[in-house]
Protein backbone atom coordinates (compact mmCIF):
# COMPACT_ATOMS: atom_id res chain seq x y z
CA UNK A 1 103.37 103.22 -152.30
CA UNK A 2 101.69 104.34 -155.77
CA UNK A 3 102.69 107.82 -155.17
CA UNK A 4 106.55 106.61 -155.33
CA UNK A 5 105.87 104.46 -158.52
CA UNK A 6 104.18 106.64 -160.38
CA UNK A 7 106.60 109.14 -159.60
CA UNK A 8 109.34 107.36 -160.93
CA UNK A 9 106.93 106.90 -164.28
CA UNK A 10 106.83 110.44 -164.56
CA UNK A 11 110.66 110.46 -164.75
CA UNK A 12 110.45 108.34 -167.20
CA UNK A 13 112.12 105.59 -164.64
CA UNK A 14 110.83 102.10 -165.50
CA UNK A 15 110.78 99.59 -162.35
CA UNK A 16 110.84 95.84 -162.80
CA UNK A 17 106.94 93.88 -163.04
CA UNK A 18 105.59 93.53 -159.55
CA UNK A 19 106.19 90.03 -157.64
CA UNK A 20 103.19 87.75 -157.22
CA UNK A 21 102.94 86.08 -154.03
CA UNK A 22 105.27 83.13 -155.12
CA UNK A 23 108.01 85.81 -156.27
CA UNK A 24 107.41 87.00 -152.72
CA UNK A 25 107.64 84.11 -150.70
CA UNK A 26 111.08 82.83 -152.80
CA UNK A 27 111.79 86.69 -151.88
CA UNK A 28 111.21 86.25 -148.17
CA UNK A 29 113.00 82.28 -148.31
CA UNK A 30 116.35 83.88 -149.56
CA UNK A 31 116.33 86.89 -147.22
CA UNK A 32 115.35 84.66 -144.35
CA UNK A 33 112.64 87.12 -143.21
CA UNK A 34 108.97 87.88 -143.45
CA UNK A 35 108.63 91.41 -144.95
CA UNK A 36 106.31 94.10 -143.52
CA UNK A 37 103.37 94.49 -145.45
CA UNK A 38 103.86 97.85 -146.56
CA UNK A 39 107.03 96.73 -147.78
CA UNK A 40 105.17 93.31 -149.60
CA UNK A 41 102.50 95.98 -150.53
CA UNK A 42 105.58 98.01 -152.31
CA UNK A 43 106.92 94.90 -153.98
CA UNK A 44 103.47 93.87 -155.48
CA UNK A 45 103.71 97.46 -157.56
CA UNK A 46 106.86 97.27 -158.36
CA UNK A 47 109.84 94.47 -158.72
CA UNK A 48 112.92 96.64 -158.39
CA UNK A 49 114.83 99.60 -160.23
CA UNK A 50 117.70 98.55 -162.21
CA UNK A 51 120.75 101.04 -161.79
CA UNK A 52 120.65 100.59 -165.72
CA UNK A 53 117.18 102.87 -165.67
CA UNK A 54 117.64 104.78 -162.57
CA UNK A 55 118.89 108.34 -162.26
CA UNK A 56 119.75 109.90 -158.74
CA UNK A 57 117.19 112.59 -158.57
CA UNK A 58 114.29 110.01 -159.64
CA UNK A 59 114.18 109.49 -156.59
CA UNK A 60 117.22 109.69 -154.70
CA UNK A 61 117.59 105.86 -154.01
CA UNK A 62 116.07 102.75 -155.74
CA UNK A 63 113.95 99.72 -154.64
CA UNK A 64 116.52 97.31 -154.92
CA UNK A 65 115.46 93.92 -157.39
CA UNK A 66 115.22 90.63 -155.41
CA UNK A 67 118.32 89.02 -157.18
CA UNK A 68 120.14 92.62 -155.73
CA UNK A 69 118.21 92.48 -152.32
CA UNK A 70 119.87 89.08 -151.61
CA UNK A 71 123.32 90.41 -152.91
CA UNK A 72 123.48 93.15 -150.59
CA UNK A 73 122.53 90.90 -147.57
CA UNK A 74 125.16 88.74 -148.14
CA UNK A 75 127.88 91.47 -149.27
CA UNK A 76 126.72 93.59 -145.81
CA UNK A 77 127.01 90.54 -143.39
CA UNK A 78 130.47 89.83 -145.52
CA UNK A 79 131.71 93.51 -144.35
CA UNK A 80 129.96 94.11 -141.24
CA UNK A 81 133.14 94.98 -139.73
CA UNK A 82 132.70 98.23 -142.52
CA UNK A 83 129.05 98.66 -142.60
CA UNK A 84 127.56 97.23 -139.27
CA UNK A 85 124.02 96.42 -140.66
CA UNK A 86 121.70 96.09 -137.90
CA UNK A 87 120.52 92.11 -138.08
CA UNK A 88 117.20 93.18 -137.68
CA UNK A 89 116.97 94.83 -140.99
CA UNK A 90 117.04 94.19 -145.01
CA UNK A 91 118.66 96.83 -146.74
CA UNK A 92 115.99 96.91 -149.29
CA UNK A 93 117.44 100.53 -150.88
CA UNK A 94 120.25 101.97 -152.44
CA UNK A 95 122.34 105.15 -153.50
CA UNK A 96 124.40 103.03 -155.51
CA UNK A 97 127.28 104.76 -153.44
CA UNK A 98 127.81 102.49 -150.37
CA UNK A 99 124.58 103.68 -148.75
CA UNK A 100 121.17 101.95 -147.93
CA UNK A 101 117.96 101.96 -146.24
CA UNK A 102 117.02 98.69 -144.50
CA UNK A 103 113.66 97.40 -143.17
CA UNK A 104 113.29 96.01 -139.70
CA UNK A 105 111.27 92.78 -140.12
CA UNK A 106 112.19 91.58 -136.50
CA UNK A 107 112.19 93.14 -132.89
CA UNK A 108 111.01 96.01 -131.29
CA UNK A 109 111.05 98.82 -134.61
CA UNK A 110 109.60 95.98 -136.66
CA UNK A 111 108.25 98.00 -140.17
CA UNK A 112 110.58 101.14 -139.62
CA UNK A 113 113.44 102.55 -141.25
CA UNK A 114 116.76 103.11 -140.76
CA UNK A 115 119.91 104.32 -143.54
CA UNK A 116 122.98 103.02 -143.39
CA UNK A 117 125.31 106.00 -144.01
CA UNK A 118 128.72 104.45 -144.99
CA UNK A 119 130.81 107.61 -143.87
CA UNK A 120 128.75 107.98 -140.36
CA UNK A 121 126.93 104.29 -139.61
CA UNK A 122 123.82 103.89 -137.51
CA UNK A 123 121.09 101.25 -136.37
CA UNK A 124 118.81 104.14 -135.55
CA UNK A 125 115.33 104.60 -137.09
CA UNK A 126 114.81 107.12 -139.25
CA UNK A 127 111.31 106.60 -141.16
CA UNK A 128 107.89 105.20 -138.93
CA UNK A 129 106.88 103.03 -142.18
CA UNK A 130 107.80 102.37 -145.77
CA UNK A 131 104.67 104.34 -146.58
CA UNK A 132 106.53 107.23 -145.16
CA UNK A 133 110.02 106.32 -146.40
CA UNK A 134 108.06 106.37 -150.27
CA UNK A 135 106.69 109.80 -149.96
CA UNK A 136 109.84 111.45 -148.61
CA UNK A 137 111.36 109.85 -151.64
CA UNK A 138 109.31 111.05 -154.01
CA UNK A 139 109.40 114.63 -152.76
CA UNK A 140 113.24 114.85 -152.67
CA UNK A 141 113.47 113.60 -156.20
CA UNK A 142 110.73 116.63 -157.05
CA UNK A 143 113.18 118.59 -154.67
CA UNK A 144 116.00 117.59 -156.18
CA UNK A 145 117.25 116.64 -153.04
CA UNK A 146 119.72 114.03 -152.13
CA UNK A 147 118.79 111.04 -149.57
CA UNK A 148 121.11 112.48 -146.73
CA UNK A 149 118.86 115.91 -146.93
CA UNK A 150 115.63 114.07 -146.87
CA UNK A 151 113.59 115.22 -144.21
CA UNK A 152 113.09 112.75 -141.53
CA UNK A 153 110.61 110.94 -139.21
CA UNK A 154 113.19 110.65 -136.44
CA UNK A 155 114.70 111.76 -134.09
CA UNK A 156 111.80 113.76 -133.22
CA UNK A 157 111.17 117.34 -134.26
CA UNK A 158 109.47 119.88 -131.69
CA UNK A 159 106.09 120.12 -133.97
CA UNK A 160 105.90 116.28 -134.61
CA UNK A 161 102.59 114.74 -135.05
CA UNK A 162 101.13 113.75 -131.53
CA UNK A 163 100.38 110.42 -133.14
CA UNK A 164 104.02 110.05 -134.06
CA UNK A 165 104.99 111.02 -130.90
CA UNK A 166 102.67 108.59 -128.91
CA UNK A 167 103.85 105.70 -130.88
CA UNK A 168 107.63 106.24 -130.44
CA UNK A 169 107.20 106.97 -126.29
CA UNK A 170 106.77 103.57 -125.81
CA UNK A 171 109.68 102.40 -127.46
CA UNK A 172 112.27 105.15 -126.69
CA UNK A 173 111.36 104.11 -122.58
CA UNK A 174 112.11 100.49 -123.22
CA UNK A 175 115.18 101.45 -124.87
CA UNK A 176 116.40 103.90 -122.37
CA UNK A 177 115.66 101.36 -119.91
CA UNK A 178 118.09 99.04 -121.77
CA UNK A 179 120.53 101.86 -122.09
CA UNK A 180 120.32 102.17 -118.28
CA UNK A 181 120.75 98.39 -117.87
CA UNK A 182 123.61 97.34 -120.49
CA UNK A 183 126.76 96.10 -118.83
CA UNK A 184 128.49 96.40 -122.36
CA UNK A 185 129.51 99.76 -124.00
CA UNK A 186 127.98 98.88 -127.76
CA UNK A 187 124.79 97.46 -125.95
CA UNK A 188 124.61 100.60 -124.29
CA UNK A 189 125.48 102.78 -127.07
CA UNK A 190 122.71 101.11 -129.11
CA UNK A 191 120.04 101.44 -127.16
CA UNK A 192 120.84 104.92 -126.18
CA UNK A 193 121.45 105.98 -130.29
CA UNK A 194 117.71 104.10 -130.94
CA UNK A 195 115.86 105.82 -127.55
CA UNK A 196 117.20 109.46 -128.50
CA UNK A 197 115.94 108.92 -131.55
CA UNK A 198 112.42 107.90 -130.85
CA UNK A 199 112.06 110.52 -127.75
CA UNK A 200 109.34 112.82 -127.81
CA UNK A 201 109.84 116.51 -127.23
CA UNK A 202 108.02 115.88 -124.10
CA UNK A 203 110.56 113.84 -122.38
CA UNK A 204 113.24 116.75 -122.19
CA UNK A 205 113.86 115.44 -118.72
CA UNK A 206 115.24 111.79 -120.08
CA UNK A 207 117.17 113.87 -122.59
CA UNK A 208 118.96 116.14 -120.05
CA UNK A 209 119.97 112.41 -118.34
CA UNK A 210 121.42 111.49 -122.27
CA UNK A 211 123.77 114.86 -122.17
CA UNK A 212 124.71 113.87 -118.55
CA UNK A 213 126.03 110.16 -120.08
CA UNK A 214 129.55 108.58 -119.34
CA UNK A 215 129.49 107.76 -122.87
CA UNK A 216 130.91 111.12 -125.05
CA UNK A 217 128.71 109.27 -128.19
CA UNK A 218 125.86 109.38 -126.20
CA UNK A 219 126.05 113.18 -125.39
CA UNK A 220 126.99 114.18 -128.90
CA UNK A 221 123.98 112.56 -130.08
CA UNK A 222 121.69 114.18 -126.90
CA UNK A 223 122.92 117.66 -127.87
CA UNK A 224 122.00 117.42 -131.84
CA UNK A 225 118.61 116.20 -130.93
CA UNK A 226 118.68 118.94 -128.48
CA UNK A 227 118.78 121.06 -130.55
CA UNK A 228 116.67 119.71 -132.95
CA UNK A 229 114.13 119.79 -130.34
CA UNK A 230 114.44 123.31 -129.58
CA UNK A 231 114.64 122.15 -126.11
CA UNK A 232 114.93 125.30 -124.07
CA UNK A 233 114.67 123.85 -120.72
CA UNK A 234 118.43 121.99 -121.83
CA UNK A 235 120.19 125.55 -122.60
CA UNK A 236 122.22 125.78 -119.30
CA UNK A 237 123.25 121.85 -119.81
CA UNK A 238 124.11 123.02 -123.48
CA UNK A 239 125.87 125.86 -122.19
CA UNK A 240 127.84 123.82 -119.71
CA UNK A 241 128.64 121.31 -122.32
CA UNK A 242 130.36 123.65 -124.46
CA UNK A 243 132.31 125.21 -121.98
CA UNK A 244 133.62 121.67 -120.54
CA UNK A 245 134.34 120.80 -124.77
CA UNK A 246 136.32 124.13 -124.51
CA UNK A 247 138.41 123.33 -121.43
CA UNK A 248 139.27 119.96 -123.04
CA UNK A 249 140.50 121.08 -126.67
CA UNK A 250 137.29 119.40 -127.94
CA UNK A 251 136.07 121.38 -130.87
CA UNK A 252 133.84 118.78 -132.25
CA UNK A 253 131.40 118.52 -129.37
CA UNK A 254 132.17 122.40 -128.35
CA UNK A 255 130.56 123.14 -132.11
CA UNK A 256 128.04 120.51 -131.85
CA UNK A 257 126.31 122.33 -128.27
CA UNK A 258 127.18 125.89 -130.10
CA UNK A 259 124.85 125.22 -133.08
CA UNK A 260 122.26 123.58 -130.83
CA UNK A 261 122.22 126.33 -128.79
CA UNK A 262 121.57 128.35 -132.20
CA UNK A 263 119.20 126.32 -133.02
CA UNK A 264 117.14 126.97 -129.69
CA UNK A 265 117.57 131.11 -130.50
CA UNK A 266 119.97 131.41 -127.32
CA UNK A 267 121.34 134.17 -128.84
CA UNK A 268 123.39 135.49 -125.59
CA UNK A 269 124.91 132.36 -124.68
CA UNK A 270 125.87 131.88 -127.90
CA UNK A 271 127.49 134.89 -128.23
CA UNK A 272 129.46 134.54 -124.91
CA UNK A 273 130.57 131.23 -125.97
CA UNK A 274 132.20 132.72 -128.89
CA UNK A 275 133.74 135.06 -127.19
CA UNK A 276 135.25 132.99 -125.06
CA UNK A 277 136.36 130.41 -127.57
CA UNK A 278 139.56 129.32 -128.27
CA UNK A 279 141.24 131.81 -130.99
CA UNK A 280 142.29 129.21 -133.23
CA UNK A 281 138.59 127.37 -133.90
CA UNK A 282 137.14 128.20 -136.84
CA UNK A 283 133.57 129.91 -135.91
CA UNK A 284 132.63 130.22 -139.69
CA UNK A 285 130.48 126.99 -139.38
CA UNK A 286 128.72 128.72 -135.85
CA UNK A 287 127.81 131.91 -138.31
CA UNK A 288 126.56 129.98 -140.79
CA UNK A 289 124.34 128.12 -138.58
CA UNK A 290 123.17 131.48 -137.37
CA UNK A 291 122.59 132.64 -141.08
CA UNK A 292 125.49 135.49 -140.39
């Protein structure tokens, strides 16, 4: 948590005094939640960035001010139908441009991360811990990177940490096995967005049963992480995607398998499936994905 605030010292951002633990507890009270202790550990160094003293790149969102933290849980449960919060979270950061990152401090992913994006929304988790969420902060503001380009904790990359990877296992089973349960589409969408997320590379076998879902949400999501994955074993289910997107005019999810398939260096299938594209698609975005 020091490495973020004295970050934002170097820019020359000032944050408000810490809280002591009665700012904390009136803090808790009005948000109707006990915070994580990384997140109380966070608060203790630091009450809050003003937008008055805050510039984008330093870092690329702000530690919102209690008074602000309370204002954005009531404005988000006001617009839910907009920006579907997930009720497990506090939106504890801010862009200042419609966009957050919320603690969990209930349920299952209790101390992660997730951003709510207000042009593509998601419950997912994104960061393992505050601790985490604070260093990737710091280094996009030193990157000059904004929060959308932040690298990530999740969905799983192919060299994660095994640590990282042996925590999240857990979690994406008991949400696949809610996903597999759910007699409502959103429950099932949920579950299925949070368990692709938190799969390990491992597990390419309960990914290949994500591409194969009723749901087309569901598969888009399975292919990106896919490809993210570099999950070779998937390349014929990638392939077959993308032809079936072809045969039904869908460009989106055609594209989407394309540049996973890119992604996983399948170089010939790749360029078969361009060849065999429909003439009007644009395949710029497919050659820039291949660095062409």
């Amino acid at each position: 948590m020091r490495h973020l605030v004295d970050y934002m010292a170097s820019c020359g951002v000032r944050g408000e005094p810490g809280l002591d633990d009665a700012a904390l507890g009136e803090l808790e009270r009005a948000l109707d939640a006990r915070l994580p202790e990384q997140v109380r550990q966070l608060y203790r160094l630091c009450g809050g960035v003003r937008d008055t003293v805050w510039r984008h790149r330093s870092p690329p969102m702000r530690l919102l001010p209690p008074d602000e933290a309370v204002d954005v849980l009531a404005t988000l449960r006001e617009c839910a139908d907009t920006y579907p919060p997930s009720p497990e979270a506090r939106y504890l950061f801010t862009d200042d441009g419609s966009n957050w990152a919320g603690v969990f401090v209930e349920g299952p992913l209790i101390g992660k991360l997730t951003l709510l994006d207000h042009d593509e929304t998601s419950r997912a988790p994104r960061f393992r811990d505050t601790r985490s969420f604070a260093v990737r902060l710091a280094e996009a503001g030193r990157a000059e990177l904004s929060w959308s380009k932040m690298p990530t904790d999740y969905p799983l990359a192919a060299a994660c940490e095994p640590a990282l990877a042996a925590e999240a296992l857990p979690l994406a089973i008991a949400y696949l096995d809610d996903y597999r349960a759910a007699v409502e589409v959103d429950d099932a969408l949920l579950a299925a967005e949070v368990a692709v997320h938190l799969l390990p590379p491992t597990e390419w076998a309960a990914l290949r049963e994500l591409l194969s879902s009723p749901h087309q949400f569901v598969r888009y999501l399975a292919v990106g992480v896919a490809g993210h994955q570099k999950q070779r074993r998937l390349v014929p289910d990638l392939v077959a995607i993308a032809r079936a997107a072809r045969d039904a005019d869908n460009y989106g999810h055609w594209s989407a398998a394309v540049k996973a398939l890119v992604a996983i260096n399948a170089e010939a299938e790749v360029d078969t499936l361009v060849a065999a594209a429909d003439p009007r698609w644009p395949i710029w975005p497919i050659r820039r994905a291949r660095g062409s």
